[in-house]
PDB file of N, CA and C in Angstrom:
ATOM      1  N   UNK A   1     -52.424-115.893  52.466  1.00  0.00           N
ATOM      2  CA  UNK A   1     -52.202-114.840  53.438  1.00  0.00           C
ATOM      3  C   UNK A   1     -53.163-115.024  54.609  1.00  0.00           C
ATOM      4  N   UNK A   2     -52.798-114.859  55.477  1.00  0.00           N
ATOM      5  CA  UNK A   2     -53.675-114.813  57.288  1.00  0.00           C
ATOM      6  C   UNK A   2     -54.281-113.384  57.566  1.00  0.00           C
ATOM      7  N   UNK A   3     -55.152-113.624  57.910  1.00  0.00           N
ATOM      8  CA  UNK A   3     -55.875-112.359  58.449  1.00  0.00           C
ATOM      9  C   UNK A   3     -55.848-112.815  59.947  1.00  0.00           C
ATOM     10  N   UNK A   4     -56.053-111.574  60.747  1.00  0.00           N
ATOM     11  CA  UNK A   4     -56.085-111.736  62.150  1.00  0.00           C
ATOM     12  C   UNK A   4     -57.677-110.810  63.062  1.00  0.00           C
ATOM     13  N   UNK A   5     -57.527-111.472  63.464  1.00  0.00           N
ATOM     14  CA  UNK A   5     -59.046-111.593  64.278  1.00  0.00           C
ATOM     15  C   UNK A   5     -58.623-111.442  65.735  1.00  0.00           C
ATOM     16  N   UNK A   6     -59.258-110.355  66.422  1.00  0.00           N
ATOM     17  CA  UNK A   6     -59.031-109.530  67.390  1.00  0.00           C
ATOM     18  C   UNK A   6     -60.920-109.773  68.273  1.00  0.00           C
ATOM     19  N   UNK A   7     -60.547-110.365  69.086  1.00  0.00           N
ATOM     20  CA  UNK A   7     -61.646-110.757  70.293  1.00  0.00           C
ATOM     21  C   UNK A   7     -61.791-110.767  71.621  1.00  0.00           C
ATOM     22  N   UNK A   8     -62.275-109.535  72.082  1.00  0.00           N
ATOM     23  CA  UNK A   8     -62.201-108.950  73.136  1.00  0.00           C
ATOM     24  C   UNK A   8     -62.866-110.348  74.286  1.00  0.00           C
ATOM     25  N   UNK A   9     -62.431-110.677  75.335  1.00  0.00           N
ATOM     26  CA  UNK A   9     -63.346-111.492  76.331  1.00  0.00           C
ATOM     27  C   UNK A   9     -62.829-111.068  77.650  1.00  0.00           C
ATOM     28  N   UNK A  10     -63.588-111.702  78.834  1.00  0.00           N
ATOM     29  CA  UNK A  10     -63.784-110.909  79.962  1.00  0.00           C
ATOM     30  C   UNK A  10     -62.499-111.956  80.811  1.00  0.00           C
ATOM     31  N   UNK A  11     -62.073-111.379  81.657  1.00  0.00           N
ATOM     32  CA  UNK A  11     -60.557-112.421  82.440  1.00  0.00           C
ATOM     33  C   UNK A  11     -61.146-113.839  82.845  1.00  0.00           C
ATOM     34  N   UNK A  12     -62.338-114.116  82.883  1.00  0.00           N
ATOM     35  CA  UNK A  12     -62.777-115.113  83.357  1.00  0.00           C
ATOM     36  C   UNK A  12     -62.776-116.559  82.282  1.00  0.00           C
ATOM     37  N   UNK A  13     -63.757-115.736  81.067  1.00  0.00           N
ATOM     38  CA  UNK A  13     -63.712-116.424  80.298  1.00  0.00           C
ATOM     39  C   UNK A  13     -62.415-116.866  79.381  1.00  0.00           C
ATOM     40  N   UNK A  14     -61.437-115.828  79.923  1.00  0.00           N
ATOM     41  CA  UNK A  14     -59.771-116.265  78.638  1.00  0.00           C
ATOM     42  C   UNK A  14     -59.473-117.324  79.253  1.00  0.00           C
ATOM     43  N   UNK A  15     -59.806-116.966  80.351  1.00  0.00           N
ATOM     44  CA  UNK A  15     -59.410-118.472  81.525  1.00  0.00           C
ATOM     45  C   UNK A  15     -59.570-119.669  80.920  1.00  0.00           C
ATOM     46  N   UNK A  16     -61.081-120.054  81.254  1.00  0.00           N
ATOM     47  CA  UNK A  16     -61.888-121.025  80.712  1.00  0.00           C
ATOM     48  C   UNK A  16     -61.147-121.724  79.765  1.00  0.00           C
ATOM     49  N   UNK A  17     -61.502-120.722  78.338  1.00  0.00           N
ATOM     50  CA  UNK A  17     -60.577-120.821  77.160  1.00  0.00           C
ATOM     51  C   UNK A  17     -59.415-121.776  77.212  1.00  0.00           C
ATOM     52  N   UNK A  18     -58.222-120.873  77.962  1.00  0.00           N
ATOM     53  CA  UNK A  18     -56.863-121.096  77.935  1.00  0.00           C
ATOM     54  C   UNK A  18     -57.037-122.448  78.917  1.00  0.00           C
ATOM     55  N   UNK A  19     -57.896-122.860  80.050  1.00  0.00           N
ATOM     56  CA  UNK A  19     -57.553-124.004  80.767  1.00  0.00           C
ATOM     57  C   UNK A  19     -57.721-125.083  79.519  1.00  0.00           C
ATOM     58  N   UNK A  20     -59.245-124.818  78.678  1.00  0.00           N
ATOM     59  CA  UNK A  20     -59.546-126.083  77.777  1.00  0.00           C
ATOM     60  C   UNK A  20     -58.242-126.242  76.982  1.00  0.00           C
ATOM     61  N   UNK A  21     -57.395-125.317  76.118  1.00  0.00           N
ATOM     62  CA  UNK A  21     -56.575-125.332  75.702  1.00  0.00           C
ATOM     63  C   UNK A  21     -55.574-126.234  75.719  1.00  0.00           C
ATOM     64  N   UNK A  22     -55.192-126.080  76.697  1.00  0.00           N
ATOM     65  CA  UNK A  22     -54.115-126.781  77.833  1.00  0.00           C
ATOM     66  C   UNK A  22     -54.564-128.191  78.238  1.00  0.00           C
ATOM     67  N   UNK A  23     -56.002-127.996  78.164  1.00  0.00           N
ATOM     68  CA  UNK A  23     -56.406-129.759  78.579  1.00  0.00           C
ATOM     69  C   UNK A  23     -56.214-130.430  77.311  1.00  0.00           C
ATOM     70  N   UNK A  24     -56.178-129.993  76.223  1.00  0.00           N
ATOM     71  CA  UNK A  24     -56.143-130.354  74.650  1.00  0.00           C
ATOM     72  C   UNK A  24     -54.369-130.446  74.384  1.00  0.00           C
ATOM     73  N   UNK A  25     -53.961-130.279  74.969  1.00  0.00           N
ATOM     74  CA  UNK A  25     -52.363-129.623  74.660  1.00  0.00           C
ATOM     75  C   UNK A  25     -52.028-128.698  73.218  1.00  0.00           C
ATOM     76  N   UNK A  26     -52.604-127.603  74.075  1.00  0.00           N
ATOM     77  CA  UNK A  26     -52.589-126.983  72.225  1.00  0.00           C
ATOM     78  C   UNK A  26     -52.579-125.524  72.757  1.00  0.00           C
ATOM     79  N   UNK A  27     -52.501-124.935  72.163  1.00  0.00           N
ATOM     80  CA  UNK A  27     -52.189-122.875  71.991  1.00  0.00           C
ATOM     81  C   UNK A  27     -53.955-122.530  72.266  1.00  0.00           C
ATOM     82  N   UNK A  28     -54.068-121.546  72.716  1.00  0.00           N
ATOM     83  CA  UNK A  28     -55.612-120.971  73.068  1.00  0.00           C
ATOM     84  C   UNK A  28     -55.484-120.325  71.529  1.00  0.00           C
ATOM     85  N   UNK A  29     -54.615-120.102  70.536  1.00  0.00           N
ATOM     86  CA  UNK A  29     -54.966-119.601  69.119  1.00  0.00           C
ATOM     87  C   UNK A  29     -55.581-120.826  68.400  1.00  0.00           C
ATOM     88  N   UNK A  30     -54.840-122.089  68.737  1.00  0.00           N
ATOM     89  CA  UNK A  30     -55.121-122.886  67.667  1.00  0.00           C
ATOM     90  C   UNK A  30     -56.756-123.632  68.423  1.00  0.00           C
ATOM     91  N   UNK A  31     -56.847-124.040  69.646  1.00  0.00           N
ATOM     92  CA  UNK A  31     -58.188-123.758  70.436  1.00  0.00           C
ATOM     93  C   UNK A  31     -58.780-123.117  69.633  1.00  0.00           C
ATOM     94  N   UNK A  32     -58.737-122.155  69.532  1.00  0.00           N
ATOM     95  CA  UNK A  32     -59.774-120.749  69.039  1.00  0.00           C
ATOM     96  C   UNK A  32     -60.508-121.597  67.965  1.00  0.00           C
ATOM     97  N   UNK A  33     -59.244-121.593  66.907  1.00  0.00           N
ATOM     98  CA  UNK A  33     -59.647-121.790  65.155  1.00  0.00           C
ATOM     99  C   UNK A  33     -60.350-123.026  65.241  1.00  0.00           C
ATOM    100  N   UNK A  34     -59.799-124.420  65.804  1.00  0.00           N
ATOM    101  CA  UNK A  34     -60.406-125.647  65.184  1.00  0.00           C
ATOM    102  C   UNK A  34     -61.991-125.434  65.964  1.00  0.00           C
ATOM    103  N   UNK A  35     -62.249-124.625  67.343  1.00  0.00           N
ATOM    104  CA  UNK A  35     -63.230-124.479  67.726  1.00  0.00           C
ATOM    105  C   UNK A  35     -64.259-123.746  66.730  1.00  0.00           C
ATOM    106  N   UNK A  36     -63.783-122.987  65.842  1.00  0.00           N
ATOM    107  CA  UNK A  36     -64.791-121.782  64.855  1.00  0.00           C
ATOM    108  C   UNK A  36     -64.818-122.628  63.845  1.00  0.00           C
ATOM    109  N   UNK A  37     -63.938-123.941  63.245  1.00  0.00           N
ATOM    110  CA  UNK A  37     -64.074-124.813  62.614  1.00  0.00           C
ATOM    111  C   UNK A  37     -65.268-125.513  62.384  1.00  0.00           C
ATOM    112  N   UNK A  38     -65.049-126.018  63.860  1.00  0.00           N
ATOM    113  CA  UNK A  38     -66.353-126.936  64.511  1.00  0.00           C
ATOM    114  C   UNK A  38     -67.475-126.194  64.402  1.00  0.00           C
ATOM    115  N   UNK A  39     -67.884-125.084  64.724  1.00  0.00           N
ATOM    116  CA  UNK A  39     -69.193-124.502  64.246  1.00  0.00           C
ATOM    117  C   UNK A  39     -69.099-124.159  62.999  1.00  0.00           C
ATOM    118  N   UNK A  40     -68.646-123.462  62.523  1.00  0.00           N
ATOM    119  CA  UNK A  40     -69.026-123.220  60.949  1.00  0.00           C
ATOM    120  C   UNK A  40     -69.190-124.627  60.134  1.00  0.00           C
ATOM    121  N   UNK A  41     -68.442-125.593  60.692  1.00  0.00           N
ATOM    122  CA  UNK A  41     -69.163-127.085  59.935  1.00  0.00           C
ATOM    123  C   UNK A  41     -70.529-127.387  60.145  1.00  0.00           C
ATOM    124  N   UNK A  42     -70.582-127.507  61.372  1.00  0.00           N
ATOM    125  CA  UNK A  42     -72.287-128.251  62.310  1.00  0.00           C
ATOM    126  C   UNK A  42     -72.911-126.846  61.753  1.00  0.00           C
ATOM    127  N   UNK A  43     -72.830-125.790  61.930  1.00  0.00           N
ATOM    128  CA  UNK A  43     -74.134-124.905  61.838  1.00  0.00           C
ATOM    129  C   UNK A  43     -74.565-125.192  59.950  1.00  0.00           C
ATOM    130  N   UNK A  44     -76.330-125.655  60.106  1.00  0.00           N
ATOM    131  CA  UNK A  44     -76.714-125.602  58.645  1.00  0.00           C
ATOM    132  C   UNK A  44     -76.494-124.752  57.895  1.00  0.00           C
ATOM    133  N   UNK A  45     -76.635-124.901  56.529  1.00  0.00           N
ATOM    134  CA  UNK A  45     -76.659-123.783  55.365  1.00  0.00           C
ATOM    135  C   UNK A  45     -78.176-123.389  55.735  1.00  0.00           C
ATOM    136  N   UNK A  46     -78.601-121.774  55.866  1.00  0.00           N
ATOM    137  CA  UNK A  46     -79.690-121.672  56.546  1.00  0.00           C
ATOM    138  C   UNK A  46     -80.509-121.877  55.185  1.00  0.00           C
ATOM    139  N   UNK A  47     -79.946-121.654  54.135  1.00  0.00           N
ATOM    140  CA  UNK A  47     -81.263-121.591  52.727  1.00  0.00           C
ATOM    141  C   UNK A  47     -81.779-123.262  52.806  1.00  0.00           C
ATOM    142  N   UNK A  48     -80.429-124.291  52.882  1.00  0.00           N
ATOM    143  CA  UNK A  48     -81.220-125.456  52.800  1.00  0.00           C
ATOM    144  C   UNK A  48     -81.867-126.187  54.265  1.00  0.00           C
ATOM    145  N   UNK A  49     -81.355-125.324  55.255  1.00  0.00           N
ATOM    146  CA  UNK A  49     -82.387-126.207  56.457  1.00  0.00           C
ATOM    147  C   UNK A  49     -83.767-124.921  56.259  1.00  0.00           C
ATOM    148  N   UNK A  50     -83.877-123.796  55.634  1.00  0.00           N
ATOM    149  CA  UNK A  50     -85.253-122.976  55.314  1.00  0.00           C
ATOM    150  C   UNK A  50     -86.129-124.103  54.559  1.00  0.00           C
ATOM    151  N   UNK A  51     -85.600-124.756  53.610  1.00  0.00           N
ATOM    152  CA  UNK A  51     -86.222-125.765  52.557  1.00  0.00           C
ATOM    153  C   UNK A  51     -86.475-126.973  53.154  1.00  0.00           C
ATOM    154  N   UNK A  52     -85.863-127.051  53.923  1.00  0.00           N
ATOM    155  CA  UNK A  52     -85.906-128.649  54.705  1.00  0.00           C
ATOM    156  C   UNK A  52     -87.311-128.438  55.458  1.00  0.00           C
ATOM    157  N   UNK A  53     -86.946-127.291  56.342  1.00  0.00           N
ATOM    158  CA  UNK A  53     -88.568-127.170  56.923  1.00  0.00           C
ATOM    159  C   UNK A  53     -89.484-126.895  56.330  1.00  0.00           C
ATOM    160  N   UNK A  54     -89.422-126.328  55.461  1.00  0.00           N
ATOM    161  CA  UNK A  54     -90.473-126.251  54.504  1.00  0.00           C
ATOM    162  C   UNK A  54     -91.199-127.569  54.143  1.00  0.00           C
ATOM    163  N   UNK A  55     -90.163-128.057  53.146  1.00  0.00           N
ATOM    164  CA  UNK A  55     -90.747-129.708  52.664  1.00  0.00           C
ATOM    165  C   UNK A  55     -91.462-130.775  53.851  1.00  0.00           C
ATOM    166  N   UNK A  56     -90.583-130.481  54.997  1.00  0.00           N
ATOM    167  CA  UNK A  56     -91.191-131.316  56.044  1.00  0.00           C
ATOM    168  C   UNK A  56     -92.171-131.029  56.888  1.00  0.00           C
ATOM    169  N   UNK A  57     -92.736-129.773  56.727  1.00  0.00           N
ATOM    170  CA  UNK A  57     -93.542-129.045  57.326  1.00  0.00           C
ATOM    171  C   UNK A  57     -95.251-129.421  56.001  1.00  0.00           C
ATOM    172  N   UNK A  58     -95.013-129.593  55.197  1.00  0.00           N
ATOM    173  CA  UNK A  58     -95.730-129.645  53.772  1.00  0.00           C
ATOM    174  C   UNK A  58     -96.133-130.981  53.657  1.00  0.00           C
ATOM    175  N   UNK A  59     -95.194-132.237  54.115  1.00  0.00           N
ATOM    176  CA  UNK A  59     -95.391-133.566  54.152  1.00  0.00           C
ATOM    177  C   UNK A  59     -96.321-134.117  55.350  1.00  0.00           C
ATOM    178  N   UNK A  60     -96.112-132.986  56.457  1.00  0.00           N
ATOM    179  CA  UNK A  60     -97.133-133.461  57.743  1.00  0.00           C
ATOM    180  C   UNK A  60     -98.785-133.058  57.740  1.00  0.00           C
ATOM    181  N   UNK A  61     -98.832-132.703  56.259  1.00  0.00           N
ATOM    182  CA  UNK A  61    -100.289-132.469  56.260  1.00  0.00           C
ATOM    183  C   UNK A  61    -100.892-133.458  54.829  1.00  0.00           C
ATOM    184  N   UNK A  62    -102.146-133.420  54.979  1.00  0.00           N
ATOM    185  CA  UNK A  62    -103.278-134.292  53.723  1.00  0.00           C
ATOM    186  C   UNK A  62    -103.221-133.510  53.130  1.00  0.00           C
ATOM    187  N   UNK A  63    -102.658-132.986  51.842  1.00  0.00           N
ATOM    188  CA  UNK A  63    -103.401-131.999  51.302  1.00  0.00           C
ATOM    189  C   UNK A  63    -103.724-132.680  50.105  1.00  0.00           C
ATOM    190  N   UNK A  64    -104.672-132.280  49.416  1.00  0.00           N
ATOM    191  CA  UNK A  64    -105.331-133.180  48.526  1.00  0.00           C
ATOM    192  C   UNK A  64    -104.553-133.042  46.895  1.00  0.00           C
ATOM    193  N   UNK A  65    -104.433-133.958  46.263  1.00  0.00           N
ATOM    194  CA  UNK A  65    -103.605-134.300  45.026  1.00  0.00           C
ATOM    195  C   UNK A  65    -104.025-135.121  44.191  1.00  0.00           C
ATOM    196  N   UNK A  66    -104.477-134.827  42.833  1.00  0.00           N
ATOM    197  CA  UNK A  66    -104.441-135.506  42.330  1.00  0.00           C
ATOM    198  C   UNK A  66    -103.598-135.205  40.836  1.00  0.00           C
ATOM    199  N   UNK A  67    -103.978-136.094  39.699  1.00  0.00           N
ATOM    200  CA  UNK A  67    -102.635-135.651  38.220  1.00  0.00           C
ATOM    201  C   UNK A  67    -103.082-134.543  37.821  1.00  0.00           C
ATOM    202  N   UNK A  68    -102.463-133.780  37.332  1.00  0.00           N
ATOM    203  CA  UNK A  68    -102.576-132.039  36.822  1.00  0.00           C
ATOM    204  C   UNK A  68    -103.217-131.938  36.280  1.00  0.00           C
ATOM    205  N   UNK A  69    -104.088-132.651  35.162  1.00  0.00           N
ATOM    206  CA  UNK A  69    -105.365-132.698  33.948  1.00  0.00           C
ATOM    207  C   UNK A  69    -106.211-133.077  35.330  1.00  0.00           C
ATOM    208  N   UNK A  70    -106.785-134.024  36.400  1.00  0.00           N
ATOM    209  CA  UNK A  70    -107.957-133.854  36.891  1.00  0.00           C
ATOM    210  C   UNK A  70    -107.671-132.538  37.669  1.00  0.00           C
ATOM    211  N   UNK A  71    -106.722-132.331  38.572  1.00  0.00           N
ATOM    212  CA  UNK A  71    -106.742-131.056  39.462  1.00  0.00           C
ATOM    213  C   UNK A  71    -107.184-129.526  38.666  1.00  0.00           C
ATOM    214  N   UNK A  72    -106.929-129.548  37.049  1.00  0.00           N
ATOM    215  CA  UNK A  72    -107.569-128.166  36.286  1.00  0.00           C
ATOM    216  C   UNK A  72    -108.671-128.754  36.344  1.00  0.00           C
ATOM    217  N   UNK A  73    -109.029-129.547  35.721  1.00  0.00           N
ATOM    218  CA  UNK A  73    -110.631-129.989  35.374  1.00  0.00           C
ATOM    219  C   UNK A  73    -111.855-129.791  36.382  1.00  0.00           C
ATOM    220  N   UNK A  74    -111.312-130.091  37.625  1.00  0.00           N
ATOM    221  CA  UNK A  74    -111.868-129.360  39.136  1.00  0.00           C
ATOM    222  C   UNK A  74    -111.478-128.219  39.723  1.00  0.00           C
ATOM    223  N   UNK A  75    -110.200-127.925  39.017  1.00  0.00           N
ATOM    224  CA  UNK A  75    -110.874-126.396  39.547  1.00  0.00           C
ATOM    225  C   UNK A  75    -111.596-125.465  38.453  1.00  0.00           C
ATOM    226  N   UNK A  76    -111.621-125.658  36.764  1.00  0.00           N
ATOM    227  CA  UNK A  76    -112.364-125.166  35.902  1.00  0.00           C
ATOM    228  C   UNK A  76    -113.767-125.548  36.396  1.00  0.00           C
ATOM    229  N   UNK A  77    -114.303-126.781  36.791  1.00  0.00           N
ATOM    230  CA  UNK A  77    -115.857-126.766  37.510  1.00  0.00           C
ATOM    231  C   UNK A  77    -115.643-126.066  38.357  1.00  0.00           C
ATOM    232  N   UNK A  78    -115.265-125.840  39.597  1.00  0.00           N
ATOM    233  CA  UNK A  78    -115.440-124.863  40.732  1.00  0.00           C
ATOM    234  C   UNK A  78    -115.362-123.665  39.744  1.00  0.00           C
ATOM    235  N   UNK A  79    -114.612-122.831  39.180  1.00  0.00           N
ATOM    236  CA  UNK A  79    -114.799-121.809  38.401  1.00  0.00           C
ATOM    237  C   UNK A  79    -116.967-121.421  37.915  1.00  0.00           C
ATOM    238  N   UNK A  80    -116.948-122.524  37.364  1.00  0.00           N
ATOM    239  CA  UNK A  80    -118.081-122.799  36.403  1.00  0.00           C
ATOM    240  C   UNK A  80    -119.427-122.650  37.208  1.00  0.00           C
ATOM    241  N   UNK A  81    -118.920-123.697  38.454  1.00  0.00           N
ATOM    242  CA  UNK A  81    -120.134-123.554  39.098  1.00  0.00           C
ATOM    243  C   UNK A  81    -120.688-122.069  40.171  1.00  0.00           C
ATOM    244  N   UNK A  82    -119.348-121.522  40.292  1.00  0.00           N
ATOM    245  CA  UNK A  82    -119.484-120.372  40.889  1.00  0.00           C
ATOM    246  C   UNK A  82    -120.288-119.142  40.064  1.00  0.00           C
ATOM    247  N   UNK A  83    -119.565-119.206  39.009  1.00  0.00           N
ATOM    248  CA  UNK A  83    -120.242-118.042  37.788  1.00  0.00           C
ATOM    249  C   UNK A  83    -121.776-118.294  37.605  1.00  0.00           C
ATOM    250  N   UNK A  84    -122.634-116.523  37.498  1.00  0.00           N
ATOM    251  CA  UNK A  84    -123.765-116.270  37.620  1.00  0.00           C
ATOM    252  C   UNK A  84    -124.336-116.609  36.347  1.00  0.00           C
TER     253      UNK A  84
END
């Protein structure tokens, strides 16, 4: 089943629209759709470009690492050495 989608624009811009249309040889409806196509493809999934920057934002720094048994073992001394 089709749903219909109702989009108000100003005489200038139906113009626009309807000329590209026409330069495409095609309906300003079907214009419309493969155009909302085209963005809803290209625009990211925002959760995985959130993660993307994340990870790549995380990779542009030193942060210090080492295997999980020395990284407790230094921070149980920092613990140790702090305590009165």
């Amino acid at each position: 089943m089709s749903e219909r989608l109702q989009v108000l624009l100003d005489p200038d811009e139906f113009a626009a629209i309807r000329a590209a249309a026409r330069g495409r040889r095609m309906t300003v409806s079907e214009y419309v759709r493969q155009t909302l196509r085209a963005a809803r493809v290209s625009e990211p999934n925002t959760v995985a470009a959130q993660k993307l920057l994340v990870v790549r934002e995380a990779v542009s720094h030193g942060y210090p690492t080492a295997d999980p048994e020395v990284m407790e073992e230094e921070i149980a001394r920092g613990y140790l050495e702090r305590s009165p």
